[in-house]
N, C-alpha and C. Protein backbone atom coordinates (compact mmCIF):
# COMPACT_ATOMS: atom_id res chain seq x y z
N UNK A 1 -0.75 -20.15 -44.75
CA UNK A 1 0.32 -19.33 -44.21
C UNK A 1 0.04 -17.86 -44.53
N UNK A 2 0.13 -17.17 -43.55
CA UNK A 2 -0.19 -15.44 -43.40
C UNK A 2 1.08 -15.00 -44.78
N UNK A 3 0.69 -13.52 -45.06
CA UNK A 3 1.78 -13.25 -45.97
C UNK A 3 2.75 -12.09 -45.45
N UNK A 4 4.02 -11.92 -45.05
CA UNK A 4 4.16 -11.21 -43.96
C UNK A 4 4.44 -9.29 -45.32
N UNK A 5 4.01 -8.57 -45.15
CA UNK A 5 4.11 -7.26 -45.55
C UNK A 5 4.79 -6.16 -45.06
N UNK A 6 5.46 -6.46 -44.03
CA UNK A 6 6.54 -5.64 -43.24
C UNK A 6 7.99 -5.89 -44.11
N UNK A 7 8.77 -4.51 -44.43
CA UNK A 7 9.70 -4.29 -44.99
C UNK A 7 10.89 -5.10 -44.22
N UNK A 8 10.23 -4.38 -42.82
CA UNK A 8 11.93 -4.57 -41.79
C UNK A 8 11.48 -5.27 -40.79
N UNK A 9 12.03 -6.47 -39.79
CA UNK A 9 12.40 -7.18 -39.09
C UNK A 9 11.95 -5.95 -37.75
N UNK A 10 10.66 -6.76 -36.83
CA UNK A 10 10.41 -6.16 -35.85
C UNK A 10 11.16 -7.10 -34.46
N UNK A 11 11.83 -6.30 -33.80
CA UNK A 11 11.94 -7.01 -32.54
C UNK A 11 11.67 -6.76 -31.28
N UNK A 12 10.99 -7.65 -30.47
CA UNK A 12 10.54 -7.24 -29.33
C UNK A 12 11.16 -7.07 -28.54
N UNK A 13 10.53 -5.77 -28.25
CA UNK A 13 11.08 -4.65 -26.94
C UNK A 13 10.39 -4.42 -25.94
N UNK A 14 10.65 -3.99 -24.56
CA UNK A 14 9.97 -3.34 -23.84
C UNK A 14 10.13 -1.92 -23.70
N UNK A 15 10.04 -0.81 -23.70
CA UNK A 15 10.85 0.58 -23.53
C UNK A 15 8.75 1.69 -23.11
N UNK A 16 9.40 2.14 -22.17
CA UNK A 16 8.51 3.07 -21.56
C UNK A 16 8.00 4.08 -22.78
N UNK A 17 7.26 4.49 -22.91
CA UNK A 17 6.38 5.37 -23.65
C UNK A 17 5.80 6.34 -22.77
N UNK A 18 5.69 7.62 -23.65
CA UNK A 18 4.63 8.73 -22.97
C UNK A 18 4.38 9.94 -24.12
N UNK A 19 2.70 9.73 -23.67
CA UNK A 19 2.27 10.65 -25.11
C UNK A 19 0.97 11.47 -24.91
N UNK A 20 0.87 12.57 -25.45
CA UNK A 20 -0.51 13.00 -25.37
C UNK A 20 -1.52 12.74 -26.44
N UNK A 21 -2.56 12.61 -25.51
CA UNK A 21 -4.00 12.79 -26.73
C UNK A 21 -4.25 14.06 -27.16
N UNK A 22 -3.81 13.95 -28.80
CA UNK A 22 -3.89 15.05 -29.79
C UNK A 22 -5.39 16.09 -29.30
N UNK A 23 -6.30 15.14 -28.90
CA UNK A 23 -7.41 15.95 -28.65
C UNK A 23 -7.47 16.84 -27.08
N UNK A 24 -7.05 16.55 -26.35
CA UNK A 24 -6.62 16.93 -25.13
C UNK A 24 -5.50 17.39 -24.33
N UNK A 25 -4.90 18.53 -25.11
CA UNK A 25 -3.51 18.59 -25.11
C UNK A 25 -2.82 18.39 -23.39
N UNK A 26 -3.78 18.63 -22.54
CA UNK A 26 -3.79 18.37 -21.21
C UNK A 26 -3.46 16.87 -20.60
N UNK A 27 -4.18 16.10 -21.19
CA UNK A 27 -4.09 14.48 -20.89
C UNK A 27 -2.36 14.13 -21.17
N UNK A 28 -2.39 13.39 -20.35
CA UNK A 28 -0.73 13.05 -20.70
C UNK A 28 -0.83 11.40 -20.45
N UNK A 29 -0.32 10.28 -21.25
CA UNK A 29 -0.83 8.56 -21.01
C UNK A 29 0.87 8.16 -20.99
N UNK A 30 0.45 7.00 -20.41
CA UNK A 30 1.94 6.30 -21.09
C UNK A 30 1.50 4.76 -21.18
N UNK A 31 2.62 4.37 -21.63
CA UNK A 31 2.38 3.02 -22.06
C UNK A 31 4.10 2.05 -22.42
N UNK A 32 3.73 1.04 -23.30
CA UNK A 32 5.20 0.22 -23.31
C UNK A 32 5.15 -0.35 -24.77
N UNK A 33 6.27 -0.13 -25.22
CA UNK A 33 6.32 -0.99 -26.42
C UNK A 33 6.37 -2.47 -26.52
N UNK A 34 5.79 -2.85 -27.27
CA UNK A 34 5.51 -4.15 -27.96
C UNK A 34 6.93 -4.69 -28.86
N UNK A 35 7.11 -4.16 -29.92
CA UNK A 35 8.34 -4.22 -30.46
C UNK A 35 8.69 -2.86 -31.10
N UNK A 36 9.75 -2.82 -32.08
CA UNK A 36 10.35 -1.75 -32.78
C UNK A 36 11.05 -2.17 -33.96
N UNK A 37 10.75 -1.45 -34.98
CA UNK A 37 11.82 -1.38 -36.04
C UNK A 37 12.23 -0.57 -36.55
N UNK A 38 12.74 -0.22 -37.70
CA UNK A 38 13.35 0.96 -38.53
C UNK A 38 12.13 1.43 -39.12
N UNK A 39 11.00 1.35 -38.92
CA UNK A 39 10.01 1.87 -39.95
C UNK A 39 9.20 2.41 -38.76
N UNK A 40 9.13 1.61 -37.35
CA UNK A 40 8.01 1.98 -36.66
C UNK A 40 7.74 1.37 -35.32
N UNK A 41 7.24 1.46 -34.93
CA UNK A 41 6.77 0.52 -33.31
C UNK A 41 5.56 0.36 -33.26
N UNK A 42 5.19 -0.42 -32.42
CA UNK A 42 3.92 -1.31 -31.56
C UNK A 42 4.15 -0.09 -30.02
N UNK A 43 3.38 -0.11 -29.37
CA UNK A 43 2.62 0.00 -28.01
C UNK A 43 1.71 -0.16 -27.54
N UNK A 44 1.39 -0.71 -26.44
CA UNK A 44 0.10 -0.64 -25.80
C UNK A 44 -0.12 0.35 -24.45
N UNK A 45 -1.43 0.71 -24.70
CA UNK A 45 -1.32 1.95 -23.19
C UNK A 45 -3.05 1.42 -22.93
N UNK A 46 -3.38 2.01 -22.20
CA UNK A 46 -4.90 2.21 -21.60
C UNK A 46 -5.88 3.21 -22.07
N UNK A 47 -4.73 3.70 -22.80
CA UNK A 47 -6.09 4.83 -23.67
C UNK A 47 -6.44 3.82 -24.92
N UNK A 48 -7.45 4.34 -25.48
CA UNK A 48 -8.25 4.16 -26.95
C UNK A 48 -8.34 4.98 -28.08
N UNK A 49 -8.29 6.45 -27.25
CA UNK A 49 -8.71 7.58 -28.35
C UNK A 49 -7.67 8.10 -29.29
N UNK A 50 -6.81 7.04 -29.78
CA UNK A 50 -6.00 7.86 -31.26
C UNK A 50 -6.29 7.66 -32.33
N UNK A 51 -7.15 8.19 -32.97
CA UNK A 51 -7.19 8.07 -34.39
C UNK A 51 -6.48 7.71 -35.77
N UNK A 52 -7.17 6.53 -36.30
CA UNK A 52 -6.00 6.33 -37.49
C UNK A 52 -5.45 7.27 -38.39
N UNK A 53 -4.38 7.06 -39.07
CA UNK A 53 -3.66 7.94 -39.79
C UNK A 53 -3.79 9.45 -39.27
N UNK A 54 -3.79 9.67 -37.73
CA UNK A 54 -3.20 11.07 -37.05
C UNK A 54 -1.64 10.96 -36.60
N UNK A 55 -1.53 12.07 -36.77
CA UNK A 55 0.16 12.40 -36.09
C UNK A 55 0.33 12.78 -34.88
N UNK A 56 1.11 11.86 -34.62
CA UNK A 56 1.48 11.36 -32.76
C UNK A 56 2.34 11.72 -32.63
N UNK A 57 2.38 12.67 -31.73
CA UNK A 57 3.77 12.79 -30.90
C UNK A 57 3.86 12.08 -29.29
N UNK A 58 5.29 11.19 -29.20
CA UNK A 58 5.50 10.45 -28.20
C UNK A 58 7.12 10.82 -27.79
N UNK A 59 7.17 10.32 -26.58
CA UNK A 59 8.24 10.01 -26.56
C UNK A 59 8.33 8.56 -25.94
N UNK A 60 9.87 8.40 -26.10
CA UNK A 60 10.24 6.61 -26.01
C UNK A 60 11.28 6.69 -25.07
N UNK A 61 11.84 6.06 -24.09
CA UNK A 61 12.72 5.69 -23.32
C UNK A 61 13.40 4.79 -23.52
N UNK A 62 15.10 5.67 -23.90
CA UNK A 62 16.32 4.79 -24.21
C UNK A 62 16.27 3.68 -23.17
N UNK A 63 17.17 2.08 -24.29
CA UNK A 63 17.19 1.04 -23.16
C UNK A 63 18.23 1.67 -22.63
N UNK A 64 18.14 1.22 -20.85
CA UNK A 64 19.28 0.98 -19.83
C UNK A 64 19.22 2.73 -19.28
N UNK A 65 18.62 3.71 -19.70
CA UNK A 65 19.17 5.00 -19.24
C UNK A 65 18.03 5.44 -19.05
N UNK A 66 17.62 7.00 -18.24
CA UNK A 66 16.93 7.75 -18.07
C UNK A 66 16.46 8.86 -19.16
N UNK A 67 16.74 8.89 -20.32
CA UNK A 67 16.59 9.30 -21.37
C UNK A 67 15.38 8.81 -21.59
N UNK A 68 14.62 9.99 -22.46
CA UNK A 68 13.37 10.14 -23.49
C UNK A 68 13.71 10.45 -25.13
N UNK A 69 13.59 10.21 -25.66
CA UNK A 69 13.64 10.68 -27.26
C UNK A 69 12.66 11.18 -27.91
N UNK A 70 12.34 12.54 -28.36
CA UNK A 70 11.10 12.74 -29.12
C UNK A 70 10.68 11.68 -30.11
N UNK A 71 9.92 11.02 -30.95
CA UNK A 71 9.19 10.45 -31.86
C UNK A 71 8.18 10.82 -31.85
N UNK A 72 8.12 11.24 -33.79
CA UNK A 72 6.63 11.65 -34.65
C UNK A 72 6.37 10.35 -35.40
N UNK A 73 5.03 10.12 -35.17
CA UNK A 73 4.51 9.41 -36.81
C UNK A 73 3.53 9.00 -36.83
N UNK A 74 2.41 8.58 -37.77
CA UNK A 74 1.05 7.93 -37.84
C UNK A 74 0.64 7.18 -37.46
N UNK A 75 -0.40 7.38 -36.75
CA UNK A 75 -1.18 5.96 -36.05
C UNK A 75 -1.23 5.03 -37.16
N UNK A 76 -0.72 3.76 -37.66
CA UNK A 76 -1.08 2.98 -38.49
C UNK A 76 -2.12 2.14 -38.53
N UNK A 77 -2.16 2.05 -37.41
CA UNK A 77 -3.38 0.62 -36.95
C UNK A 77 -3.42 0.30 -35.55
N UNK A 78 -4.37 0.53 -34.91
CA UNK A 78 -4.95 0.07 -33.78
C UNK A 78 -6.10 -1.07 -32.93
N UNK A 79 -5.80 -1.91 -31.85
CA UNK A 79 -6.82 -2.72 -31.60
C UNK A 79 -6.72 -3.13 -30.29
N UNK A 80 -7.98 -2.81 -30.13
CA UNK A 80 -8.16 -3.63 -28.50
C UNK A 80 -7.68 -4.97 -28.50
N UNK A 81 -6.63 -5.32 -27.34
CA UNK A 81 -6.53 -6.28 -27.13
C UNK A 81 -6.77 -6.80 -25.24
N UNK A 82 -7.67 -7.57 -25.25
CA UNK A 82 -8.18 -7.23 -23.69
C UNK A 82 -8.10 -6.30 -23.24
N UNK A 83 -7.76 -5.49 -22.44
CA UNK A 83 -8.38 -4.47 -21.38
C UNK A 83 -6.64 -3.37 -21.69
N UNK A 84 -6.14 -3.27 -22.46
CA UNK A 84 -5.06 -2.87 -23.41
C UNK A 84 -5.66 -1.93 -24.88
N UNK A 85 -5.05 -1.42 -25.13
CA UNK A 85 -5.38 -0.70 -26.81
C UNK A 85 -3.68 -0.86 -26.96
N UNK A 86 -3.62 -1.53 -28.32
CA UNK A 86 -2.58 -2.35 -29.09
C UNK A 86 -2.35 -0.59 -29.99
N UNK A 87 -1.21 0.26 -30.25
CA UNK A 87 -1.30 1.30 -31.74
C UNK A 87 -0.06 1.36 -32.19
N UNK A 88 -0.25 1.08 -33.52
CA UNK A 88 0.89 0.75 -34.21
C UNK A 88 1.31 2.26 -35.22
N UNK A 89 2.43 2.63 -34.89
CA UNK A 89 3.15 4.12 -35.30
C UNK A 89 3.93 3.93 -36.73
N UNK A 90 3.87 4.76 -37.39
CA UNK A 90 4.71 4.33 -38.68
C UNK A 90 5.65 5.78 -38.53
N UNK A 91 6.85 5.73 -38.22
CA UNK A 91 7.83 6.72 -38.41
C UNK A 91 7.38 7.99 -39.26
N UNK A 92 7.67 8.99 -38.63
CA UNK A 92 7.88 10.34 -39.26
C UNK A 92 9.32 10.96 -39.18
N UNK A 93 9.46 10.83 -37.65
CA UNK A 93 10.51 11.92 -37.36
C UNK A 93 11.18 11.04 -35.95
N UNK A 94 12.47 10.72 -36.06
CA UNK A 94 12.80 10.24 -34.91
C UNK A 94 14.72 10.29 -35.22
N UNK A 95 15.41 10.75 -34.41
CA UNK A 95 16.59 10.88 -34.28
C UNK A 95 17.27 9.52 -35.07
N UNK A 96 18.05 9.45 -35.81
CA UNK A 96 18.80 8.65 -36.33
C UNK A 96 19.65 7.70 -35.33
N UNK A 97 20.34 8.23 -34.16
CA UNK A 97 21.39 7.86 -33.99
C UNK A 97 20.99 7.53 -32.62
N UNK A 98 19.47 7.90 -32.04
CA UNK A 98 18.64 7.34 -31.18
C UNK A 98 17.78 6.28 -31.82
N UNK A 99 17.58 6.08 -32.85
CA UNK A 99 17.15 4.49 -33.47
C UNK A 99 17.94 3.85 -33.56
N UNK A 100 19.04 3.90 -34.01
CA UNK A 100 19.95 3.16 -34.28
C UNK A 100 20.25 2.41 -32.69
N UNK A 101 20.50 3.34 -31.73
CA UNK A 101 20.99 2.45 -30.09
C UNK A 101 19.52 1.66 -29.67
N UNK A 102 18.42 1.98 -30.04
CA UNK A 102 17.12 1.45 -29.48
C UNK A 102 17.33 -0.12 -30.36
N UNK A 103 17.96 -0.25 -31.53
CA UNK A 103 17.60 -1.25 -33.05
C UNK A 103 18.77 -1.91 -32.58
N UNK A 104 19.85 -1.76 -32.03
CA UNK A 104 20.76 -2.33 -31.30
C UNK A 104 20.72 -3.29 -30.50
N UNK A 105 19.87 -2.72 -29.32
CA UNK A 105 19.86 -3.58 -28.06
C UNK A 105 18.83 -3.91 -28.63
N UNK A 106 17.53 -3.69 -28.91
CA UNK A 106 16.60 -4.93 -29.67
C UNK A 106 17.88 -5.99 -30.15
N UNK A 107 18.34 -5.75 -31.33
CA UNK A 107 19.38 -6.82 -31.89
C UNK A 107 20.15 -7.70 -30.94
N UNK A 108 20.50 -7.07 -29.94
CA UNK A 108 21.59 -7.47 -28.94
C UNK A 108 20.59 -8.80 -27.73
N UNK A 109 19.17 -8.12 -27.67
CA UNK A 109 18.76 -9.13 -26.91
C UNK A 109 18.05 -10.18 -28.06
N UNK A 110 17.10 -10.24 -29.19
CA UNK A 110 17.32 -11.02 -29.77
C UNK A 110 17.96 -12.33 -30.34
N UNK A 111 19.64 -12.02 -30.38
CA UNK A 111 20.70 -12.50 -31.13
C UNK A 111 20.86 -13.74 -29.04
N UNK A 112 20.79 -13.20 -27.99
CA UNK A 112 20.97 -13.35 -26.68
C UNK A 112 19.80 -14.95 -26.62
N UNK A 113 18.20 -14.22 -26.64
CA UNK A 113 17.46 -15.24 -26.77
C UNK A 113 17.22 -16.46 -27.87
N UNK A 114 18.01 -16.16 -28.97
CA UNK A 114 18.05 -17.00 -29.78
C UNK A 114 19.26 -17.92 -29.20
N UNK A 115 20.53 -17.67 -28.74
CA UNK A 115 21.68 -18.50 -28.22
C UNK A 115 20.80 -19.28 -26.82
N UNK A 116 20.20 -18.68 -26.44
CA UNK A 116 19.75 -19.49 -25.17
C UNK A 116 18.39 -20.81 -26.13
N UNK A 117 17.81 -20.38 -26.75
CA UNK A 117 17.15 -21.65 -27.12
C UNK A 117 18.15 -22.37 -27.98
N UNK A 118 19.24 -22.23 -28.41
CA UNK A 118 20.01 -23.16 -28.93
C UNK A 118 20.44 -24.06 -27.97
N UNK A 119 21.06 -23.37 -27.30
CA UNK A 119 21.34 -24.07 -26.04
C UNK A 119 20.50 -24.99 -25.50
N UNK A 120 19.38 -24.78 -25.64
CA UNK A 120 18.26 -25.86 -24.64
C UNK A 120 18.05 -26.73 -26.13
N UNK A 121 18.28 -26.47 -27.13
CA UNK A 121 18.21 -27.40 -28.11
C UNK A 121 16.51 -27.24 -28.99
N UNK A 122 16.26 -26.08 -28.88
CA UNK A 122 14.97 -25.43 -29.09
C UNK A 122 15.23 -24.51 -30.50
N UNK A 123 16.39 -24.14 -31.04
CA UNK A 123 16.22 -23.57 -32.41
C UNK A 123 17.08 -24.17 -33.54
């Protein structure tokens, strides 16, 4: 059995991403989250070129609205996964009270898919 080392409970999300390559201030990528937590997020995009432990600036797209939110923080770890680059962000700087509604509806659909496999008799 793996040993899990994450503080906080990640839940999977989808939410639009868009970010530049630090090296190319010109390039502009986007991509989608994987999951999210209070410490950090997953995304995958089509680029490759972010370097570990550099500071990323992104932004993230509130669920349900046309909203962007700035987010800062460190590349933690990155990996090709098929024809995808997997990069995992560790919080710097991100609005409180815009995590909190993103950590929400994560929660809200979570708590949703867990009642539906009860239902089918699956949890």
């Amino acid at each position: 059995m793996l040993s899990e080392r994450r503080k906080f409970n990640r839940f999977d999300i989808s939410l639009d991403v868009a970010f530049k390559d630090p090296k190319k201030s010109r390039a502009h990528f986007t991509g989608v989250t994987k999951n999210f937590s209070r410490s950090g997020l997953c995304f995958e995009s089509d680029t490759a070129g972010l370097a570990l432990n550099s500071l990323m600036e992104l932004e993230v797209k509130l669920p349900d609205q046309d909203t962007f939110v700035p987010v800062s923080g460190n590349v933690a770890w990155k990996a090709q996964v098929k024809d995808k680059c997997w990069v995992g962000i560790e919080f710097s700087e991100i609005n409180k009270e815009d995590k909190s509604r993103i950590l929400d509806y994560a929660y809200d659909l979570w708590v949703e898919e867990n009642r539906k496999l009860k239902s089918k008799g699956q949890g």
